[in-house]
PDB file of N, CA and C in Angstrom:
ATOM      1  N   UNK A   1     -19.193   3.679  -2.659  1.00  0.00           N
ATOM      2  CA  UNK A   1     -18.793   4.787  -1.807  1.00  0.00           C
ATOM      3  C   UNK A   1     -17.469   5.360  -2.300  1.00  0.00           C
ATOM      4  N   UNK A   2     -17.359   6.125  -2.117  1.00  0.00           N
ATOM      5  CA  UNK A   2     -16.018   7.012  -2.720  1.00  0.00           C
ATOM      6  C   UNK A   2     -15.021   7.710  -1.607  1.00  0.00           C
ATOM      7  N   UNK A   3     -13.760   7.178  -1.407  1.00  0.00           N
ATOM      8  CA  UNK A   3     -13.114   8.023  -0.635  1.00  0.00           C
ATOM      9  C   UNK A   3     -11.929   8.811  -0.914  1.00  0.00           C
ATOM     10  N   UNK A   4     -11.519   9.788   0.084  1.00  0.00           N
ATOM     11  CA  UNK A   4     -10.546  10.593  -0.269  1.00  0.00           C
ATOM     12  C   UNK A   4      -8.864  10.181  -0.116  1.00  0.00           C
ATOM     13  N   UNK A   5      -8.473   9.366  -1.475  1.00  0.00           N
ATOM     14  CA  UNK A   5      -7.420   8.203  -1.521  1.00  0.00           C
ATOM     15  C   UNK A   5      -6.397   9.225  -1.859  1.00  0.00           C
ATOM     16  N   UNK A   6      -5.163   9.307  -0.972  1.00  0.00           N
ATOM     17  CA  UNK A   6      -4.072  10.456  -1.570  1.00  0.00           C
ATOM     18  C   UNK A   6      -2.872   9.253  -1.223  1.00  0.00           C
ATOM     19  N   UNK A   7      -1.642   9.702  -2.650  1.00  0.00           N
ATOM     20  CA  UNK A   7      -0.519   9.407  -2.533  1.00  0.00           C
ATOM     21  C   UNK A   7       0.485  10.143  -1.382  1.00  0.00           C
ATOM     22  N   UNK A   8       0.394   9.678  -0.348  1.00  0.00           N
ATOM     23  CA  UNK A   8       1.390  10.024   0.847  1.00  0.00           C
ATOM     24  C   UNK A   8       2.864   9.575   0.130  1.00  0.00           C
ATOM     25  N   UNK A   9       3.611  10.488  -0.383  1.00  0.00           N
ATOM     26  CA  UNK A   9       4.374   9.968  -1.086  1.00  0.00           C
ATOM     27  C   UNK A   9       5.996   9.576   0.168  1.00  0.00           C
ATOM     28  N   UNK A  10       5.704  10.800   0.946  1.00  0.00           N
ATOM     29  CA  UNK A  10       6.451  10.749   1.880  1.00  0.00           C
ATOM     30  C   UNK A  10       7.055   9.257   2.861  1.00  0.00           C
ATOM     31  N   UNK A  11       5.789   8.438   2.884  1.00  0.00           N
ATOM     32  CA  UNK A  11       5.516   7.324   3.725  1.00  0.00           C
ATOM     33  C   UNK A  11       5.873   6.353   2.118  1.00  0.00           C
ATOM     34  N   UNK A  12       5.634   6.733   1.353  1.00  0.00           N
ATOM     35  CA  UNK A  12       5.550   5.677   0.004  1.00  0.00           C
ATOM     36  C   UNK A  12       4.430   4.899   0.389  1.00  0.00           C
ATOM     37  N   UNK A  13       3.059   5.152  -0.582  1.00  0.00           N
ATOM     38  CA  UNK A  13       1.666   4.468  -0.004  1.00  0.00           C
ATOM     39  C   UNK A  13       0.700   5.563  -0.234  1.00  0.00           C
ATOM     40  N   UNK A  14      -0.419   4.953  -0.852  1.00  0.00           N
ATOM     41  CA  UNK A  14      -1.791   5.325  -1.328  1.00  0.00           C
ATOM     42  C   UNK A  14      -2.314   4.984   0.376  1.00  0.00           C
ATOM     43  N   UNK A  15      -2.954   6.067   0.425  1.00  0.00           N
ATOM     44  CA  UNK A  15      -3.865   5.580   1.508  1.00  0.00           C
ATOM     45  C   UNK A  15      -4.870   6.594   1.756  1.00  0.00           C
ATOM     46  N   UNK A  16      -6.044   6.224   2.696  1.00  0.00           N
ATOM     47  CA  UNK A  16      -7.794   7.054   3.050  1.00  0.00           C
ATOM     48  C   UNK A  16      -7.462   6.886   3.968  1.00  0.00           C
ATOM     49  N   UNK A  17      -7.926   7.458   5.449  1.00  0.00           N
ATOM     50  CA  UNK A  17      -8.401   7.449   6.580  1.00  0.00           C
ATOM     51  C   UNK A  17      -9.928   7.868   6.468  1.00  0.00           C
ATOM     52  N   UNK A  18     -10.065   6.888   7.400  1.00  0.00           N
ATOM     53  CA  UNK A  18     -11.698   6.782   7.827  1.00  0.00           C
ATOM     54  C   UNK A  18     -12.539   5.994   9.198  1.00  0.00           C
ATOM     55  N   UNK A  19     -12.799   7.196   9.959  1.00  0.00           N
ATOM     56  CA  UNK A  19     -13.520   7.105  11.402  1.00  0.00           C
ATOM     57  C   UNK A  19     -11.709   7.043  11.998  1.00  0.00           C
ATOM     58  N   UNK A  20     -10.682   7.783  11.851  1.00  0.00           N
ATOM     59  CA  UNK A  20      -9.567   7.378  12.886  1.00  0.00           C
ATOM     60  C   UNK A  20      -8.657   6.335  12.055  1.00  0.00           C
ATOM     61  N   UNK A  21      -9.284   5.916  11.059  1.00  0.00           N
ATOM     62  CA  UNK A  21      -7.989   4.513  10.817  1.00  0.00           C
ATOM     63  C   UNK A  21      -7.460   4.510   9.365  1.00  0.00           C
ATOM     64  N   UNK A  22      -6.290   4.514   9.378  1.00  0.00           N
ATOM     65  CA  UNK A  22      -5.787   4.770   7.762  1.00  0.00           C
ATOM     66  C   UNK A  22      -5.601   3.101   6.832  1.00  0.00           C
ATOM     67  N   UNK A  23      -5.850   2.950   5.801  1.00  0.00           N
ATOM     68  CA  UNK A  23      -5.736   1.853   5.394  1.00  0.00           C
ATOM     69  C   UNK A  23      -4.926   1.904   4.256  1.00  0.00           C
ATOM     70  N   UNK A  24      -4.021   1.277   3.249  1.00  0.00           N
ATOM     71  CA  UNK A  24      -2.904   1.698   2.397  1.00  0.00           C
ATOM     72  C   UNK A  24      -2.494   0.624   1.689  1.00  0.00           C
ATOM     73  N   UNK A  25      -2.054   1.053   0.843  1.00  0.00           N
ATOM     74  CA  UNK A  25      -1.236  -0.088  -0.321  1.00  0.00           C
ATOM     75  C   UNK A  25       0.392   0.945  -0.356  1.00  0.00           C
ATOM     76  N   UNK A  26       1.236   0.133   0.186  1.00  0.00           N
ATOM     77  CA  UNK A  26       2.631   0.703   0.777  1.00  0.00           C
ATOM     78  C   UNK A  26       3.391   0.121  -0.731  1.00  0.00           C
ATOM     79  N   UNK A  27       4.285   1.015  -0.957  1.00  0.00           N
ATOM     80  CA  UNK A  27       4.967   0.816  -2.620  1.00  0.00           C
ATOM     81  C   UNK A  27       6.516   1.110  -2.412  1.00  0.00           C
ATOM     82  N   UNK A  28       7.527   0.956  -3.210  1.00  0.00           N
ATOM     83  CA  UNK A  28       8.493   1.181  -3.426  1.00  0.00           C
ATOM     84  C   UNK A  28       8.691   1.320  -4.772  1.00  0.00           C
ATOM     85  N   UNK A  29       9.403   2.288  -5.116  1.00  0.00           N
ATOM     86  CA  UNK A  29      10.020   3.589  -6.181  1.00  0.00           C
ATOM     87  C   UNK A  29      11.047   2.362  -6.767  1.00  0.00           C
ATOM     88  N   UNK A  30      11.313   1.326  -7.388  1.00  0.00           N
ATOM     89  CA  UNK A  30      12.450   0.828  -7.815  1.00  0.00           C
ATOM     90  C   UNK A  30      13.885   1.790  -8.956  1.00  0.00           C
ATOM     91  N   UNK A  31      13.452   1.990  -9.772  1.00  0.00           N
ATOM     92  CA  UNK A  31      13.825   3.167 -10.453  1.00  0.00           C
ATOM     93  C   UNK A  31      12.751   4.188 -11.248  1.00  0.00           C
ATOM     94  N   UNK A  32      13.193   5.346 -11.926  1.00  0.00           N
ATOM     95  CA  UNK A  32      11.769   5.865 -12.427  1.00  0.00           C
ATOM     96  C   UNK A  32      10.639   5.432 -12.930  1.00  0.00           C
ATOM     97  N   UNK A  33      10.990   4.434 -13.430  1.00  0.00           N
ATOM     98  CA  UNK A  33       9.746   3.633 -14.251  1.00  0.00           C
ATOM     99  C   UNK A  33       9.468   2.305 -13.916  1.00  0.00           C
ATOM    100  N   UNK A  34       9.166   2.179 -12.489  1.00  0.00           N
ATOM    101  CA  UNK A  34       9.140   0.746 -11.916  1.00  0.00           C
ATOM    102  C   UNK A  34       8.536   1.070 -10.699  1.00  0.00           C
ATOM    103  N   UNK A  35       7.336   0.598 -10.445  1.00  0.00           N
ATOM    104  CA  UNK A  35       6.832   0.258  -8.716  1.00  0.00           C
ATOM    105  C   UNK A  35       6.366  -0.699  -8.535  1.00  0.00           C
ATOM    106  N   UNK A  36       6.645  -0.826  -7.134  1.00  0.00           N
ATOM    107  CA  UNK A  36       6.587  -2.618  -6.589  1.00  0.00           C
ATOM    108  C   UNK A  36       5.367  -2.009  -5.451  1.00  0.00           C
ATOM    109  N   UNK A  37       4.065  -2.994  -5.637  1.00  0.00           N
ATOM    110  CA  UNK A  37       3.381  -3.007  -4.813  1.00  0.00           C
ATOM    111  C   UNK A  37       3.688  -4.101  -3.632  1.00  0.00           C
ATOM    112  N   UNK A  38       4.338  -3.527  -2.304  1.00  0.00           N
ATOM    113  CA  UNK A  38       4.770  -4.671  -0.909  1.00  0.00           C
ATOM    114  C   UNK A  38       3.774  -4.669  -0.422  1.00  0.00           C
ATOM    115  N   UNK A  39       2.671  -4.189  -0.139  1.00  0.00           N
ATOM    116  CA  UNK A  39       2.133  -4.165   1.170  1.00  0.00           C
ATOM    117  C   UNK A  39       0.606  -3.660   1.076  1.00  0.00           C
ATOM    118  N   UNK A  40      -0.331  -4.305   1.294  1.00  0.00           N
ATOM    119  CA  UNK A  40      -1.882  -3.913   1.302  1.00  0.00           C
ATOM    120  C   UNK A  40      -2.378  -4.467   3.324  1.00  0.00           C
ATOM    121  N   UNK A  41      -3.140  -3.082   3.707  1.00  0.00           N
ATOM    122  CA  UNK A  41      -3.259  -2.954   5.198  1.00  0.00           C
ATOM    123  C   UNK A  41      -4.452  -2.309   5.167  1.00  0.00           C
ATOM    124  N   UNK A  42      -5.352  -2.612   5.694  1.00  0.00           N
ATOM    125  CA  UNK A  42      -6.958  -2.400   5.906  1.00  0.00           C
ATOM    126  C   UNK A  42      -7.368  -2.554   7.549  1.00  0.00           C
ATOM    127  N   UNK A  43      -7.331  -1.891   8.204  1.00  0.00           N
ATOM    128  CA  UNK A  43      -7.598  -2.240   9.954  1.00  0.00           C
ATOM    129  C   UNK A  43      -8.995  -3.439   9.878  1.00  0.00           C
ATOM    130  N   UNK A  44      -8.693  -3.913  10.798  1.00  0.00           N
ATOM    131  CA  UNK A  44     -10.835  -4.798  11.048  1.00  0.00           C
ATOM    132  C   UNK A  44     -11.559  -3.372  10.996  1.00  0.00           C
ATOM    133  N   UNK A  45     -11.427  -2.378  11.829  1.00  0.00           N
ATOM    134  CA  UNK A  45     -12.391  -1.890  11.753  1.00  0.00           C
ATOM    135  C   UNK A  45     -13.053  -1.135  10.626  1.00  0.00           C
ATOM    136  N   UNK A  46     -12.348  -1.425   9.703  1.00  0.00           N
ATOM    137  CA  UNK A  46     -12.889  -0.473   7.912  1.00  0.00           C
ATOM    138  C   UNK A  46     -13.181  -1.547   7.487  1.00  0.00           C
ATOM    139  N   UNK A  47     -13.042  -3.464   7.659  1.00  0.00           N
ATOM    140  CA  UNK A  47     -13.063  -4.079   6.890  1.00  0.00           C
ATOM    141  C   UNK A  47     -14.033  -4.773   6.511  1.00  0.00           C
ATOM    142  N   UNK A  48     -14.601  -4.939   5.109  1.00  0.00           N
ATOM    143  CA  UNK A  48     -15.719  -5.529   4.633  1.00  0.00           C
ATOM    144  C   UNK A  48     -16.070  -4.121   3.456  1.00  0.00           C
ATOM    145  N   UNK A  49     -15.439  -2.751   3.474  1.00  0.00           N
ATOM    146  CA  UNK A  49     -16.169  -1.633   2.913  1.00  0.00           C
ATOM    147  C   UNK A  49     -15.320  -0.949   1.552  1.00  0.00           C
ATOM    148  N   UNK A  50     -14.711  -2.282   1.220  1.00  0.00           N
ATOM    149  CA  UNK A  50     -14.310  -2.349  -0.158  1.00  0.00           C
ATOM    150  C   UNK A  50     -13.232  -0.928  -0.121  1.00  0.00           C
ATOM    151  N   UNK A  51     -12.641  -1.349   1.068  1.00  0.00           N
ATOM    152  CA  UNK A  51     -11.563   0.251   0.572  1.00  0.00           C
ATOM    153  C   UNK A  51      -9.965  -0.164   0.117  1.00  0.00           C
ATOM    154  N   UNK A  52      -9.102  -1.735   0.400  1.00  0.00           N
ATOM    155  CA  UNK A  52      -8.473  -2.221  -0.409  1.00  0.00           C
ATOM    156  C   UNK A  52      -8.482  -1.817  -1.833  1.00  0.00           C
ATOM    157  N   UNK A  53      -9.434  -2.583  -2.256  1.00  0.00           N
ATOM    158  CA  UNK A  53      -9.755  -2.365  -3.550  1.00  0.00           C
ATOM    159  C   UNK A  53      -9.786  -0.902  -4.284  1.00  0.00           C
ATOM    160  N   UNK A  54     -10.161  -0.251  -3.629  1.00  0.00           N
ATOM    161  CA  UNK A  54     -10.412   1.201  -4.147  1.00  0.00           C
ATOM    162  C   UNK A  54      -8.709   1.811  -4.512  1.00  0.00           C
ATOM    163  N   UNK A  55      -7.940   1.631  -2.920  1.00  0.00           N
ATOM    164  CA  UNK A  55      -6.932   2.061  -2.705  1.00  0.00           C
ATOM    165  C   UNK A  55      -5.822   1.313  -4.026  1.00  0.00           C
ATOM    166  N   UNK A  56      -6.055   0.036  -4.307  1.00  0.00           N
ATOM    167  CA  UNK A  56      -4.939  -0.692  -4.813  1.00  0.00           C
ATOM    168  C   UNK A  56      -5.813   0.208  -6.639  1.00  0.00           C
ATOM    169  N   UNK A  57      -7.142   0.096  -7.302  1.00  0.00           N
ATOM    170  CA  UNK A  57      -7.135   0.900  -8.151  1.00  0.00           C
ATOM    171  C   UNK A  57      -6.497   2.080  -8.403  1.00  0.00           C
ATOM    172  N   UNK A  58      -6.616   3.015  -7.457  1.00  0.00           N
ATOM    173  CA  UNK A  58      -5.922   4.476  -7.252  1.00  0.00           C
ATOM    174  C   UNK A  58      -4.665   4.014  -8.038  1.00  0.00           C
ATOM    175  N   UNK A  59      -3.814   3.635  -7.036  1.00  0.00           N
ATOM    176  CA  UNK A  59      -2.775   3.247  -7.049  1.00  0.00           C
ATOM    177  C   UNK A  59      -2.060   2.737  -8.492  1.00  0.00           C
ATOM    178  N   UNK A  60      -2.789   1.950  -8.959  1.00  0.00           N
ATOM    179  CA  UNK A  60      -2.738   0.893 -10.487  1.00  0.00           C
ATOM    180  C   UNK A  60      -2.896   2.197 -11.639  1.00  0.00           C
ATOM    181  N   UNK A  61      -4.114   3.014 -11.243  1.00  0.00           N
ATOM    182  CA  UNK A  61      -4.477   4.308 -12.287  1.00  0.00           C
ATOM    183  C   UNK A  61      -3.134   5.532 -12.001  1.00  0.00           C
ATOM    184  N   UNK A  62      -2.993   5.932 -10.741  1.00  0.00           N
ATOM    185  CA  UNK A  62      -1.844   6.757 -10.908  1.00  0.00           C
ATOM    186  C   UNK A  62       0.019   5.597 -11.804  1.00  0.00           C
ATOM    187  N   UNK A  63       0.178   4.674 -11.085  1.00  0.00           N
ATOM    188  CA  UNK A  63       0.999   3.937 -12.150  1.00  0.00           C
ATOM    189  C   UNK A  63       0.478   4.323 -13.668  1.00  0.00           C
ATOM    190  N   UNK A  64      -0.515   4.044 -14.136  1.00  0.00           N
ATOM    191  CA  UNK A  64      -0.888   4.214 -15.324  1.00  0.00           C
ATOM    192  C   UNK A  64      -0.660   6.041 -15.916  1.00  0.00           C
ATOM    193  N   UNK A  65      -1.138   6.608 -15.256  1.00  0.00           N
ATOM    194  CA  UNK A  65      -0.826   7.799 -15.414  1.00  0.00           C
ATOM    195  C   UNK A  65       0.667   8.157 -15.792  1.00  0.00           C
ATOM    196  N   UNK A  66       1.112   7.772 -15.054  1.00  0.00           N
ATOM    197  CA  UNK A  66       3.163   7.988 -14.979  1.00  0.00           C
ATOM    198  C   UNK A  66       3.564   6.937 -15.720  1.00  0.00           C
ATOM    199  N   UNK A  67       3.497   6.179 -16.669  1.00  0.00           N
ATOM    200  CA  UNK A  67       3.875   5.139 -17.259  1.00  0.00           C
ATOM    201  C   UNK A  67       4.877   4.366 -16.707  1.00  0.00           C
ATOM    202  N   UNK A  68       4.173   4.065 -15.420  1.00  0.00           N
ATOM    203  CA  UNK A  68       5.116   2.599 -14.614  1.00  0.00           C
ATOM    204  C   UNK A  68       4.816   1.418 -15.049  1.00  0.00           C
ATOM    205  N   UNK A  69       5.662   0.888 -14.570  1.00  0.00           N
ATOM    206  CA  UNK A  69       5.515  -0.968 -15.120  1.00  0.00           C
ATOM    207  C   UNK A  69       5.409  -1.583 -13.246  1.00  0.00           C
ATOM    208  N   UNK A  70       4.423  -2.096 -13.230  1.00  0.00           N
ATOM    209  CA  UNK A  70       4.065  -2.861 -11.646  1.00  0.00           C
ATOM    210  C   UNK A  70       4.574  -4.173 -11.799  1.00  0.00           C
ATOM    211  N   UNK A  71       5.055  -3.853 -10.610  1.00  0.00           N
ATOM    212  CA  UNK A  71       5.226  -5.296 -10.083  1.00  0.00           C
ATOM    213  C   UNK A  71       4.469  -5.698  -8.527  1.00  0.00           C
ATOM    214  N   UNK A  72       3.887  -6.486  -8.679  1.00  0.00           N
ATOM    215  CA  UNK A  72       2.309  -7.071  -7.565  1.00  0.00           C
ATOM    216  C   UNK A  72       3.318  -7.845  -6.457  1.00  0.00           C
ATOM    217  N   UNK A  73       4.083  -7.398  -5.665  1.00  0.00           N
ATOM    218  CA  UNK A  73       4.800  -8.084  -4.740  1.00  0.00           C
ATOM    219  C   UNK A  73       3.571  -8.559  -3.841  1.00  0.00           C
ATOM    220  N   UNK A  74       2.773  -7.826  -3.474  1.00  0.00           N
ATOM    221  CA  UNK A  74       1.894  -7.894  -2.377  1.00  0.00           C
ATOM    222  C   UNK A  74       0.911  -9.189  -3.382  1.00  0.00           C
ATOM    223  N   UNK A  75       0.349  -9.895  -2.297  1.00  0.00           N
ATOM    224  CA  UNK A  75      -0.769 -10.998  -3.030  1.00  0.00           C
ATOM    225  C   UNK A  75      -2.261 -10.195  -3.429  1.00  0.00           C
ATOM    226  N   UNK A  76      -2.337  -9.023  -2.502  1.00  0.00           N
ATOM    227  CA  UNK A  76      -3.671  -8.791  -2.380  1.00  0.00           C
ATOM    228  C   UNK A  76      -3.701  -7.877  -3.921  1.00  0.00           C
ATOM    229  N   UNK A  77      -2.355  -6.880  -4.532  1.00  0.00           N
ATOM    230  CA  UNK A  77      -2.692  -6.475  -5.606  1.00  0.00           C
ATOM    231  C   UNK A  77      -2.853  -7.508  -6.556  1.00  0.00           C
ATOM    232  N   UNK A  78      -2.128  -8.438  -6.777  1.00  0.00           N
ATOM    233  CA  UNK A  78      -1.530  -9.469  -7.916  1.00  0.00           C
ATOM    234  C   UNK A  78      -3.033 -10.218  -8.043  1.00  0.00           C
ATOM    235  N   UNK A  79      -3.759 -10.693  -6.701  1.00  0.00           N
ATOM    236  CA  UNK A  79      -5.187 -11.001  -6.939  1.00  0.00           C
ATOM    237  C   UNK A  79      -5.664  -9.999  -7.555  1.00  0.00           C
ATOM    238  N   UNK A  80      -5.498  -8.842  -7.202  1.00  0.00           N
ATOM    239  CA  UNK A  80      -6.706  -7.441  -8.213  1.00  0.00           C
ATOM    240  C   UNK A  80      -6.307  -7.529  -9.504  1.00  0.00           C
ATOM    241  N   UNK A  81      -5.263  -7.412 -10.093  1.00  0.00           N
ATOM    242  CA  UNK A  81      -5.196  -7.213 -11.141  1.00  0.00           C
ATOM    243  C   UNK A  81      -5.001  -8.533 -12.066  1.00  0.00           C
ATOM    244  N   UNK A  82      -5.633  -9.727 -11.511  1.00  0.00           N
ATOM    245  CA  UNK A  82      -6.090 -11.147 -12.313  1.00  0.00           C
ATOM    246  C   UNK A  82      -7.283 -11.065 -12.327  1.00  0.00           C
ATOM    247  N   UNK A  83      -7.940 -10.390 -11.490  1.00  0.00           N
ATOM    248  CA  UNK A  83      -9.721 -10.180 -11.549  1.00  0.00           C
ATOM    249  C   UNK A  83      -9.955  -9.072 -12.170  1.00  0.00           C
ATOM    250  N   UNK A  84      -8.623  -7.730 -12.585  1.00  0.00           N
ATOM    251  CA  UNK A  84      -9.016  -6.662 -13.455  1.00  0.00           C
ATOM    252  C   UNK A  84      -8.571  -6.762 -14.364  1.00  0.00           C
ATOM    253  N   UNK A  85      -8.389  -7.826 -15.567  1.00  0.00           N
ATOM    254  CA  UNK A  85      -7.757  -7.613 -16.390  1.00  0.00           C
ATOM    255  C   UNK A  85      -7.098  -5.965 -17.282  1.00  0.00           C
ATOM    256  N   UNK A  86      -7.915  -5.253 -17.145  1.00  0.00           N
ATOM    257  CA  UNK A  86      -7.521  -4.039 -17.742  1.00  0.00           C
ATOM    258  C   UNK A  86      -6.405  -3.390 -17.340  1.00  0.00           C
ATOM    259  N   UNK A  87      -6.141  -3.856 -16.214  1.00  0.00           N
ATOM    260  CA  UNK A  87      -4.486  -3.448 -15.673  1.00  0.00           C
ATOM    261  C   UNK A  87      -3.481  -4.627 -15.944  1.00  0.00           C
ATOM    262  N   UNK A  88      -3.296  -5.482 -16.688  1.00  0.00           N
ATOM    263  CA  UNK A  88      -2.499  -6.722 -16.639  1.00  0.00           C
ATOM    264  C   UNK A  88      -1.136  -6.330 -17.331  1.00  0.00           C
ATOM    265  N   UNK A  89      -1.987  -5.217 -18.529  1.00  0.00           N
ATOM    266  CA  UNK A  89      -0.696  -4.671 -19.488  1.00  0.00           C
ATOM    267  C   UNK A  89       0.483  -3.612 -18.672  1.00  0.00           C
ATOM    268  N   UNK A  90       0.065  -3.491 -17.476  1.00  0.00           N
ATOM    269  CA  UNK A  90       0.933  -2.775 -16.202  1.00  0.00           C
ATOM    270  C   UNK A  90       2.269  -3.872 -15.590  1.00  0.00           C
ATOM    271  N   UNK A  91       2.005  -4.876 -15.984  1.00  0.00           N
ATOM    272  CA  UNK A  91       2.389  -5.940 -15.090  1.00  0.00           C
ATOM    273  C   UNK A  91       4.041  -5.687 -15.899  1.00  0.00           C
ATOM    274  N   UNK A  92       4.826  -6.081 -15.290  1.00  0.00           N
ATOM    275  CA  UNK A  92       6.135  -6.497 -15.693  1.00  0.00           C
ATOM    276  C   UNK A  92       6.051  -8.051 -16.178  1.00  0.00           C
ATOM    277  N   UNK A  93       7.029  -7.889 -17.369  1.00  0.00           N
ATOM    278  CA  UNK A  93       7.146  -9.166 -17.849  1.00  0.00           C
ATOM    279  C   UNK A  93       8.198  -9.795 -17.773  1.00  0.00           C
TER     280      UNK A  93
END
């Protein structure tokens, strides 16, 4: 399923709403070339419909886009991107 995932940059956070409920991967700007993923939030009621995942990709691909270096504060990205290897070279070392 595909949803409509926008950088709310305002709030700092990728996030969809869907049926009423917004779900998000919340970030912080460290300096230009640095974001820290804090925070992954999915209500019960979206949950099971793979929109984490979607949201924390977005998220990993726009980093990629802007040539950031991530840092996976949150557990739920740091799990995604050990099961995606293709984003690992994002990771701060």
């Amino acid at each position: 399923m595909s949803y409509d995932i926008r950088n709310n940059e305002e709030e700092s956070q990728f996030e969809t709403t869907v049926d009423g409920h917004t779900a998000l991967a919340a970030y912080d700007l460290e300096d230009p070339n640095r974001i820290v993923f804090t925070h992954t939030e999915v209500p019960e009621a979206l949950s099971g419909r793979g929109l984490a995942g979607a949201i924390v990709k977005y998220g990993l691909d726009y980093a990629r886009e802007k040539n950031l270096t991530v840092v996976p504060q949150c557990s739920y990205v740091a799990a995604f991107v050990k099961r995606h290897s293709e984003y690992a070279d994002l990771l701060a070392q």
